[in-house]
PDB file of N, CA and C in Angstrom:
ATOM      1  N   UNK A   1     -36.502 179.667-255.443  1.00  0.00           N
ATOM      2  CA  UNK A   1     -35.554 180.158-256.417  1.00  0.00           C
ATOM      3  C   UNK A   1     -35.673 181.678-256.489  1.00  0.00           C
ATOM      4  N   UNK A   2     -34.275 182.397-255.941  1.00  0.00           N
ATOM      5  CA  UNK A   2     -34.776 183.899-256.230  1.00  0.00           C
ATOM      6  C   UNK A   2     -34.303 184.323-257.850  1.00  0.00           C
ATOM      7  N   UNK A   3     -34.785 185.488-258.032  1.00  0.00           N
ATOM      8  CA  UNK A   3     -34.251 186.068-259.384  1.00  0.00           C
ATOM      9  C   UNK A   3     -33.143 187.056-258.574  1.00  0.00           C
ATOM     10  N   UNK A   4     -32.288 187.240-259.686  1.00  0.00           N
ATOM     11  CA  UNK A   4     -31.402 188.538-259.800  1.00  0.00           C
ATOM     12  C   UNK A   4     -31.901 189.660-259.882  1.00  0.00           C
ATOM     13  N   UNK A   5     -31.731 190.340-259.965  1.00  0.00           N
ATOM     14  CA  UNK A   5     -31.930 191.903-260.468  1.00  0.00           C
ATOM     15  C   UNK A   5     -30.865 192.349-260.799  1.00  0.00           C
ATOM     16  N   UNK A   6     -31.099 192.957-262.089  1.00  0.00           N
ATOM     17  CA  UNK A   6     -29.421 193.863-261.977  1.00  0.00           C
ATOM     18  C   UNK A   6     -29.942 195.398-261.852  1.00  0.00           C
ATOM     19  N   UNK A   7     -28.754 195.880-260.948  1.00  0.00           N
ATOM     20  CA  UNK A   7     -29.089 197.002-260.578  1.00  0.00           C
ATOM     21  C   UNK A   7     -29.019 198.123-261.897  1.00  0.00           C
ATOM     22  N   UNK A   8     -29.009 199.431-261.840  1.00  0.00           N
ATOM     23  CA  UNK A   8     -29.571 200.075-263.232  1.00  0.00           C
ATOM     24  C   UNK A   8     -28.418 201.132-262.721  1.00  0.00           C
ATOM     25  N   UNK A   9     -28.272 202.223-263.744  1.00  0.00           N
ATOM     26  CA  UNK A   9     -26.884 202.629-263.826  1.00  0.00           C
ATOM     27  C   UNK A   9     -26.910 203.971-262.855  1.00  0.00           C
ATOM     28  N   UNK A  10     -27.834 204.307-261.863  1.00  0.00           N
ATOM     29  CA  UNK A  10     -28.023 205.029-261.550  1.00  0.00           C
ATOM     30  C   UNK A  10     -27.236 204.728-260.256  1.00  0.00           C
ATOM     31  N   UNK A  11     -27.688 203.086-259.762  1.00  0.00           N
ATOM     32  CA  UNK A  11     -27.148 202.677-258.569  1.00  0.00           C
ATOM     33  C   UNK A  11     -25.727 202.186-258.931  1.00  0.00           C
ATOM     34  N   UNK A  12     -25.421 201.829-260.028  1.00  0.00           N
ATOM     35  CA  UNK A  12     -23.767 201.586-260.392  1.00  0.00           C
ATOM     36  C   UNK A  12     -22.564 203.011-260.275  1.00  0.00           C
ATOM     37  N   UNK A  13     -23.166 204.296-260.793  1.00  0.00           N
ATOM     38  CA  UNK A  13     -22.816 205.384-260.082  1.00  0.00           C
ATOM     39  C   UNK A  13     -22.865 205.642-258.663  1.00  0.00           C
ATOM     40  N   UNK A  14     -23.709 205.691-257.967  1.00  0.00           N
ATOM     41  CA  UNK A  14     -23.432 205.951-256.726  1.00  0.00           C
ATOM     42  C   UNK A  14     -22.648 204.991-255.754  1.00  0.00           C
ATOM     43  N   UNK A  15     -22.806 203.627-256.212  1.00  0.00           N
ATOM     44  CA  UNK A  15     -21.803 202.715-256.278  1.00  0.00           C
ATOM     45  C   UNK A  15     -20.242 202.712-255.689  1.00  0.00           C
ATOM     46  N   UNK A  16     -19.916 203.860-257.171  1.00  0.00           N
ATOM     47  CA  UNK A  16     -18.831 204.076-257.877  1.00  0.00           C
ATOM     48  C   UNK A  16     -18.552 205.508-256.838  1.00  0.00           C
ATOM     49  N   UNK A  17     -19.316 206.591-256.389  1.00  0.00           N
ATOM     50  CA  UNK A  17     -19.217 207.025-255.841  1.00  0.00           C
ATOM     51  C   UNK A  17     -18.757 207.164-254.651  1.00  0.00           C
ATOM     52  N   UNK A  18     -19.182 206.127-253.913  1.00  0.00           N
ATOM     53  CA  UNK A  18     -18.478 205.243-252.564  1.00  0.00           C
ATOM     54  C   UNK A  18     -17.371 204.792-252.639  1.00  0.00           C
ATOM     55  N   UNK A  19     -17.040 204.030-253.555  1.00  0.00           N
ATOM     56  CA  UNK A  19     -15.548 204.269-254.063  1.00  0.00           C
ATOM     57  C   UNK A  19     -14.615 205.424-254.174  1.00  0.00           C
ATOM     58  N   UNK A  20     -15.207 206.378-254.578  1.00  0.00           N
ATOM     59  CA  UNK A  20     -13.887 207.811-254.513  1.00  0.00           C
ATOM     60  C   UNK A  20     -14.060 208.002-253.311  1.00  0.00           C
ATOM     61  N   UNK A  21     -15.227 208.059-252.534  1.00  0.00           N
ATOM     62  CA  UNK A  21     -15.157 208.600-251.410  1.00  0.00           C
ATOM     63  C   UNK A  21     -13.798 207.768-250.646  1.00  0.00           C
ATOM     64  N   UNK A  22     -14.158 206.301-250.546  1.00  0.00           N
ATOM     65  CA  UNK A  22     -13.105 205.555-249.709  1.00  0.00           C
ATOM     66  C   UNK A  22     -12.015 205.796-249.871  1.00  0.00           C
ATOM     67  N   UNK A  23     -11.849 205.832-251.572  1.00  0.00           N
ATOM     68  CA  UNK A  23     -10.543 206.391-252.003  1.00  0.00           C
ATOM     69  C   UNK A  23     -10.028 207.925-251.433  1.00  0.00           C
ATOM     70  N   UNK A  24     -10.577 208.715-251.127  1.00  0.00           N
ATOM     71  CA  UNK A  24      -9.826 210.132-250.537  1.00  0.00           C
ATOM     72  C   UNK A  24      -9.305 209.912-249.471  1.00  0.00           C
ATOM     73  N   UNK A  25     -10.337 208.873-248.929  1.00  0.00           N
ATOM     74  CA  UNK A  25     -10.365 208.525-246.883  1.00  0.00           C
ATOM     75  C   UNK A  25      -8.231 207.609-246.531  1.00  0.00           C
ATOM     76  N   UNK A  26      -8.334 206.991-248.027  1.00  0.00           N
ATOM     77  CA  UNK A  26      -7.112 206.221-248.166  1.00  0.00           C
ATOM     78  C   UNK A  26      -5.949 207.232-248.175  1.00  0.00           C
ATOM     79  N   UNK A  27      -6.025 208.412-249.192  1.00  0.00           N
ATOM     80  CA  UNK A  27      -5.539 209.239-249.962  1.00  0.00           C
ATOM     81  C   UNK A  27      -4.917 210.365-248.899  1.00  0.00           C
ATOM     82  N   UNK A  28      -5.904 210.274-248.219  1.00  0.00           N
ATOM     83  CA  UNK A  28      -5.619 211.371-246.710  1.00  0.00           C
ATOM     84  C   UNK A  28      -4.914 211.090-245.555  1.00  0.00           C
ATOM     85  N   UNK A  29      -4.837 209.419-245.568  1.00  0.00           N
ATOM     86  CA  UNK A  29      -4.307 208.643-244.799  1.00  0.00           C
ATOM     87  C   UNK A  29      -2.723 209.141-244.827  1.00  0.00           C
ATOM     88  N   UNK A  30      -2.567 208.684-246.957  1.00  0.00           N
ATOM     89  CA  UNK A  30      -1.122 208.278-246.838  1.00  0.00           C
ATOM     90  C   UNK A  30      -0.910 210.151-247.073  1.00  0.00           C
ATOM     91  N   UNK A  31      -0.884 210.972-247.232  1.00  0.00           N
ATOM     92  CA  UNK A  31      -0.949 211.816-246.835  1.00  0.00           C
ATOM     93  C   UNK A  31       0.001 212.444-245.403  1.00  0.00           C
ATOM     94  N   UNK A  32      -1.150 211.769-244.784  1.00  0.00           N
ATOM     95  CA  UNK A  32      -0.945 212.266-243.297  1.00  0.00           C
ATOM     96  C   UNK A  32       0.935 211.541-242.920  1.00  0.00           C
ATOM     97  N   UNK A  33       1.064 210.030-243.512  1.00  0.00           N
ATOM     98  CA  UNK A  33       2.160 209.104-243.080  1.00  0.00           C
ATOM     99  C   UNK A  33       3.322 210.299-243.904  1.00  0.00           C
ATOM    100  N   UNK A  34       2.844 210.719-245.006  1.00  0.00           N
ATOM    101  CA  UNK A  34       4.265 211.593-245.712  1.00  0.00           C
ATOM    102  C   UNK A  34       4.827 212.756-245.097  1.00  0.00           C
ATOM    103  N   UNK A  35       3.802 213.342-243.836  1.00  0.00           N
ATOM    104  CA  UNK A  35       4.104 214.234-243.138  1.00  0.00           C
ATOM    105  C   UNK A  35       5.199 213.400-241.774  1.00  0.00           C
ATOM    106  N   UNK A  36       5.286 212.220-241.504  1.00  0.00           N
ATOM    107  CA  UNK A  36       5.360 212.217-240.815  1.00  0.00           C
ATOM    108  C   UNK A  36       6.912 211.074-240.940  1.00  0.00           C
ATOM    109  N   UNK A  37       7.897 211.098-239.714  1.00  0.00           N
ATOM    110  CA  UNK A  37       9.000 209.963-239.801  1.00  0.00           C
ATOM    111  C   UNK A  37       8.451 208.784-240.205  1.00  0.00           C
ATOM    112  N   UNK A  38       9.143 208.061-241.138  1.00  0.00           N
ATOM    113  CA  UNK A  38       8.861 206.742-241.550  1.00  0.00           C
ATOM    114  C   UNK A  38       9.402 205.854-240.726  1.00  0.00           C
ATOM    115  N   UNK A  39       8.550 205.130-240.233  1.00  0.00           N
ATOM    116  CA  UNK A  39       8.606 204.027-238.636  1.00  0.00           C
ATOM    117  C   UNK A  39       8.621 205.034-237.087  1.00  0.00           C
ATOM    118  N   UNK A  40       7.873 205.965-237.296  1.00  0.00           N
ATOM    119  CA  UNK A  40       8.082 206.663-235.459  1.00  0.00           C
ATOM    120  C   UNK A  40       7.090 205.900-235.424  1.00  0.00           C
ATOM    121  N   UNK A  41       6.846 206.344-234.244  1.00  0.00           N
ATOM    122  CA  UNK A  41       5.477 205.437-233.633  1.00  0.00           C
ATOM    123  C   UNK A  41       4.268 206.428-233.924  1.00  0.00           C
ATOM    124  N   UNK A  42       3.937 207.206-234.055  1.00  0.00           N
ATOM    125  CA  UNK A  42       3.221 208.201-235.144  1.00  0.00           C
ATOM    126  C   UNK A  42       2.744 207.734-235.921  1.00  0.00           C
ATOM    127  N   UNK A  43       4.347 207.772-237.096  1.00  0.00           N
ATOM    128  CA  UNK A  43       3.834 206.517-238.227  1.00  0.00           C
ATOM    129  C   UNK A  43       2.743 205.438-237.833  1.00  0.00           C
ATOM    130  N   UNK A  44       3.703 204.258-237.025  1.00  0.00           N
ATOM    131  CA  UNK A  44       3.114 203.244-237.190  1.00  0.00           C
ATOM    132  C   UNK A  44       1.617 202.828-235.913  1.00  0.00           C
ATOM    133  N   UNK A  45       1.213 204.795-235.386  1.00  0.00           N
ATOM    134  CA  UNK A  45       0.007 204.397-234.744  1.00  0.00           C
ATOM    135  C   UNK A  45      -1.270 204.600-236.507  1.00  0.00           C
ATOM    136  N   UNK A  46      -0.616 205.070-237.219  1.00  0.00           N
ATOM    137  CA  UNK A  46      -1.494 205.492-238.568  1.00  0.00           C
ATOM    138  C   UNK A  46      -1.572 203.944-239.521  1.00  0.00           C
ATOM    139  N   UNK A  47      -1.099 203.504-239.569  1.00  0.00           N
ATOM    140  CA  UNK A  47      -1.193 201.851-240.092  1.00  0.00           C
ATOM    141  C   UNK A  47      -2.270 201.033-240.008  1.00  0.00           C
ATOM    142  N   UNK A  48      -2.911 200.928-238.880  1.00  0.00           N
ATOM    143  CA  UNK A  48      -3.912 199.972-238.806  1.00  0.00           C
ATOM    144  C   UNK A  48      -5.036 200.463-239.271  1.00  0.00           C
ATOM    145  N   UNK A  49      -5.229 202.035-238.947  1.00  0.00           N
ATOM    146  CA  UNK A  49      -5.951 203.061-239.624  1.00  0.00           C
ATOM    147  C   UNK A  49      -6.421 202.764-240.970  1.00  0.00           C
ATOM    148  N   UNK A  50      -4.737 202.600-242.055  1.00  0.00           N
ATOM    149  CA  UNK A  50      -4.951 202.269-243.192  1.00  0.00           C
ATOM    150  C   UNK A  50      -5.232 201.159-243.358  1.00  0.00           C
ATOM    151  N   UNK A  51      -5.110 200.413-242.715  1.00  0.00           N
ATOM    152  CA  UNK A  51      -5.449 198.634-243.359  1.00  0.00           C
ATOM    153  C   UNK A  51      -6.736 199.011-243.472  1.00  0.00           C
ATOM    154  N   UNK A  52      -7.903 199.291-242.344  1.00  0.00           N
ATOM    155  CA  UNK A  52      -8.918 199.117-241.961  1.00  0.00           C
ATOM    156  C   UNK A  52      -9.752 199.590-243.518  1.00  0.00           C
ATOM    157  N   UNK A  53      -8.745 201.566-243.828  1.00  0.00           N
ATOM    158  CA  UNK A  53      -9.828 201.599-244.649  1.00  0.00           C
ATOM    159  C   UNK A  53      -9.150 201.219-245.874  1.00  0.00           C
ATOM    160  N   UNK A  54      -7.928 200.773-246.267  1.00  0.00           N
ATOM    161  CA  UNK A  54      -7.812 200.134-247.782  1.00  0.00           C
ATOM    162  C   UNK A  54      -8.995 198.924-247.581  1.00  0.00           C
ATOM    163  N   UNK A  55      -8.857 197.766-246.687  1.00  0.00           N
ATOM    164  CA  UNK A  55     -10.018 196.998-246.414  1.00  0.00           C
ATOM    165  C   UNK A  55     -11.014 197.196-246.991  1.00  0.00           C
ATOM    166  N   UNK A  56     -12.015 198.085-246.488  1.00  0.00           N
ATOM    167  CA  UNK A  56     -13.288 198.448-246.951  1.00  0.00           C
ATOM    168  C   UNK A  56     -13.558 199.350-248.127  1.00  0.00           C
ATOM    169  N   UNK A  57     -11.798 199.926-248.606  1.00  0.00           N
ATOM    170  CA  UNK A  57     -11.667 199.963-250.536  1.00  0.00           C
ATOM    171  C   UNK A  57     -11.921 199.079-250.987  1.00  0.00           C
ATOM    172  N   UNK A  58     -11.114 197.932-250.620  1.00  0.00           N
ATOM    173  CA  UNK A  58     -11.421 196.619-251.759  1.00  0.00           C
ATOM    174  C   UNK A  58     -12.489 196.147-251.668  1.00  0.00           C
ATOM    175  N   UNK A  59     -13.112 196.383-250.256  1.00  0.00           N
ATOM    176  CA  UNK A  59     -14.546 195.845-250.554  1.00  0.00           C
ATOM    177  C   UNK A  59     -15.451 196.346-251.546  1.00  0.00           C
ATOM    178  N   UNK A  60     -15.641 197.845-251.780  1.00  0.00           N
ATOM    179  CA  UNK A  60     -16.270 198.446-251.723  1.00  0.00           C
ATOM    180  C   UNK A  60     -16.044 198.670-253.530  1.00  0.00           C
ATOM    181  N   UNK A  61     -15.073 198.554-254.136  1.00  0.00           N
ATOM    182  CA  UNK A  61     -14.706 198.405-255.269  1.00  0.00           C
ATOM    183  C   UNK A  61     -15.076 197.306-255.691  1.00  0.00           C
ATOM    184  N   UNK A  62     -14.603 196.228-255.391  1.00  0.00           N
ATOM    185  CA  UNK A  62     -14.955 194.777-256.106  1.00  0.00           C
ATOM    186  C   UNK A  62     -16.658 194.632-255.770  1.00  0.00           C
ATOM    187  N   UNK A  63     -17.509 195.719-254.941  1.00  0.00           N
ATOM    188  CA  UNK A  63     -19.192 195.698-254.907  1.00  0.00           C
ATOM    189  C   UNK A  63     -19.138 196.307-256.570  1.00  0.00           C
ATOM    190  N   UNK A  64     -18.544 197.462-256.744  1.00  0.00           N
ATOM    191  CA  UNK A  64     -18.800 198.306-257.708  1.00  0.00           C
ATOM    192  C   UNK A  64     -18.623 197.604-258.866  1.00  0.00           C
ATOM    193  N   UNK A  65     -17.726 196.645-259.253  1.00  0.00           N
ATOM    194  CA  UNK A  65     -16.957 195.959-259.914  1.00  0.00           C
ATOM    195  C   UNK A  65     -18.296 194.901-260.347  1.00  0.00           C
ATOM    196  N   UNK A  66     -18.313 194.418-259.464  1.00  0.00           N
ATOM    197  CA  UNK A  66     -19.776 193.412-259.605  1.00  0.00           C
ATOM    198  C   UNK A  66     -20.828 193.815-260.434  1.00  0.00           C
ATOM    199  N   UNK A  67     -21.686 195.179-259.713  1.00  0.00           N
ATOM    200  CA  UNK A  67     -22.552 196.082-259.830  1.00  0.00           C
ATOM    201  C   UNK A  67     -22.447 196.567-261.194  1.00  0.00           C
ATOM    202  N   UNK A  68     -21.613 196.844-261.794  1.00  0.00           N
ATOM    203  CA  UNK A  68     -20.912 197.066-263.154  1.00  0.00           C
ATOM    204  C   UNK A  68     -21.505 195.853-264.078  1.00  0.00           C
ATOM    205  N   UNK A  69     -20.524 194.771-263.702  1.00  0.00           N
ATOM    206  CA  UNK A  69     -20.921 193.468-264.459  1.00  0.00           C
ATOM    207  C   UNK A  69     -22.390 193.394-264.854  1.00  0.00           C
ATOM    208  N   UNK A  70     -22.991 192.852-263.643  1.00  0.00           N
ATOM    209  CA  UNK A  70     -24.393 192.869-263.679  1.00  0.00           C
ATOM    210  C   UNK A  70     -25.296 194.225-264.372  1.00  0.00           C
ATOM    211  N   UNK A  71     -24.968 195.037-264.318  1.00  0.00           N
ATOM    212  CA  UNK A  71     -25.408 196.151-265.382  1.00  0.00           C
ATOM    213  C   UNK A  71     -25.218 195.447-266.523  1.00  0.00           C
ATOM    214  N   UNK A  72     -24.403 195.788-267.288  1.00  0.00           N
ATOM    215  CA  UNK A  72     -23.685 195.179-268.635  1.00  0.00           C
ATOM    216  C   UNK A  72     -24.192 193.684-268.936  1.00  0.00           C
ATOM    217  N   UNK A  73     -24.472 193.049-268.166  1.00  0.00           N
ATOM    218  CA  UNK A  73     -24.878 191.687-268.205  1.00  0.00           C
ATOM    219  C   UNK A  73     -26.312 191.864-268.833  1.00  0.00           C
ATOM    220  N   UNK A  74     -26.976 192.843-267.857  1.00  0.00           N
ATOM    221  CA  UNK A  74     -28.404 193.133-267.894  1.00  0.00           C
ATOM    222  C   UNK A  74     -29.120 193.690-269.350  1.00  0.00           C
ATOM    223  N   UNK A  75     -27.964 194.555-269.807  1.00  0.00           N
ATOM    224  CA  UNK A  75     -28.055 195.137-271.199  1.00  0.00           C
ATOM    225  C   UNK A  75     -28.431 193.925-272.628  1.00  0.00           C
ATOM    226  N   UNK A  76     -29.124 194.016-273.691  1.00  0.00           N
ATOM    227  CA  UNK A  76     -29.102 193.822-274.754  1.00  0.00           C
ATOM    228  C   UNK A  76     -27.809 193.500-275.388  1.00  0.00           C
ATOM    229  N   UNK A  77     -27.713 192.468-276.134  1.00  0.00           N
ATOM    230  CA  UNK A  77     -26.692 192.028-276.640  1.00  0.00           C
ATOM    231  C   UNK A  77     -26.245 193.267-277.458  1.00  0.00           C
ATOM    232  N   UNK A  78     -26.972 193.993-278.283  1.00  0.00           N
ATOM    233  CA  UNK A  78     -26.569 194.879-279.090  1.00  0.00           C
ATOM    234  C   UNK A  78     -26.022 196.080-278.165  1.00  0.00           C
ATOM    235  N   UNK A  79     -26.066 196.289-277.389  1.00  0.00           N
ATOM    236  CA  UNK A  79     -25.867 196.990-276.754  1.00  0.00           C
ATOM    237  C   UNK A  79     -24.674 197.001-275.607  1.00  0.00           C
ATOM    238  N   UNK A  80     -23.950 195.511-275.736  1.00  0.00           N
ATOM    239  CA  UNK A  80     -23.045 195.796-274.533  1.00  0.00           C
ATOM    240  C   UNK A  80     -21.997 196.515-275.115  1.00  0.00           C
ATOM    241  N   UNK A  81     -21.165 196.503-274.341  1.00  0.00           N
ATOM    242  CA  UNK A  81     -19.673 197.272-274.371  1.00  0.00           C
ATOM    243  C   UNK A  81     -18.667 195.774-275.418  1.00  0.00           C
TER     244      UNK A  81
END
């Protein structure tokens, strides 16, 4: 039987951090598509690009998302949110 741990808010920030980061990586993406004809092949060589890293946004959010929980979980009743 393992135990949990919940992680402590230090690692829920940096977490959360990985998240903006992914988020710019997204941000720069669509970016790049607004510079460019909508459907050239330009465009649509930049697409899979974005799947890949919205992909590893949602991953990487719903970790944080978790990581969050389990904080808050971890806390004192008097003390949650």
């Amino acid at each position: 039987m393992s135990t949990k741990t919940a992680p402590n808010l230090l690692t829920v920030e940096r977490i959360l951090d990985e998240v903006d980061e992914w988020y710019g990586r997204v941000r720069t993406l669509r970016q790049k598509l607004s510079r460019l004809k909508r459907g050239s092949s330009a465009y649509l060589d930049v697409l899979p690009e974005l799947e890949v890293e919205l992909g590893v946004l949602k991953y990487k959010a719903e970790w944080a998302a978790r990581a969050l929980d389990d904080y808050e979980e971890s806390l004192p009743e008097n003390e949650r949110p």
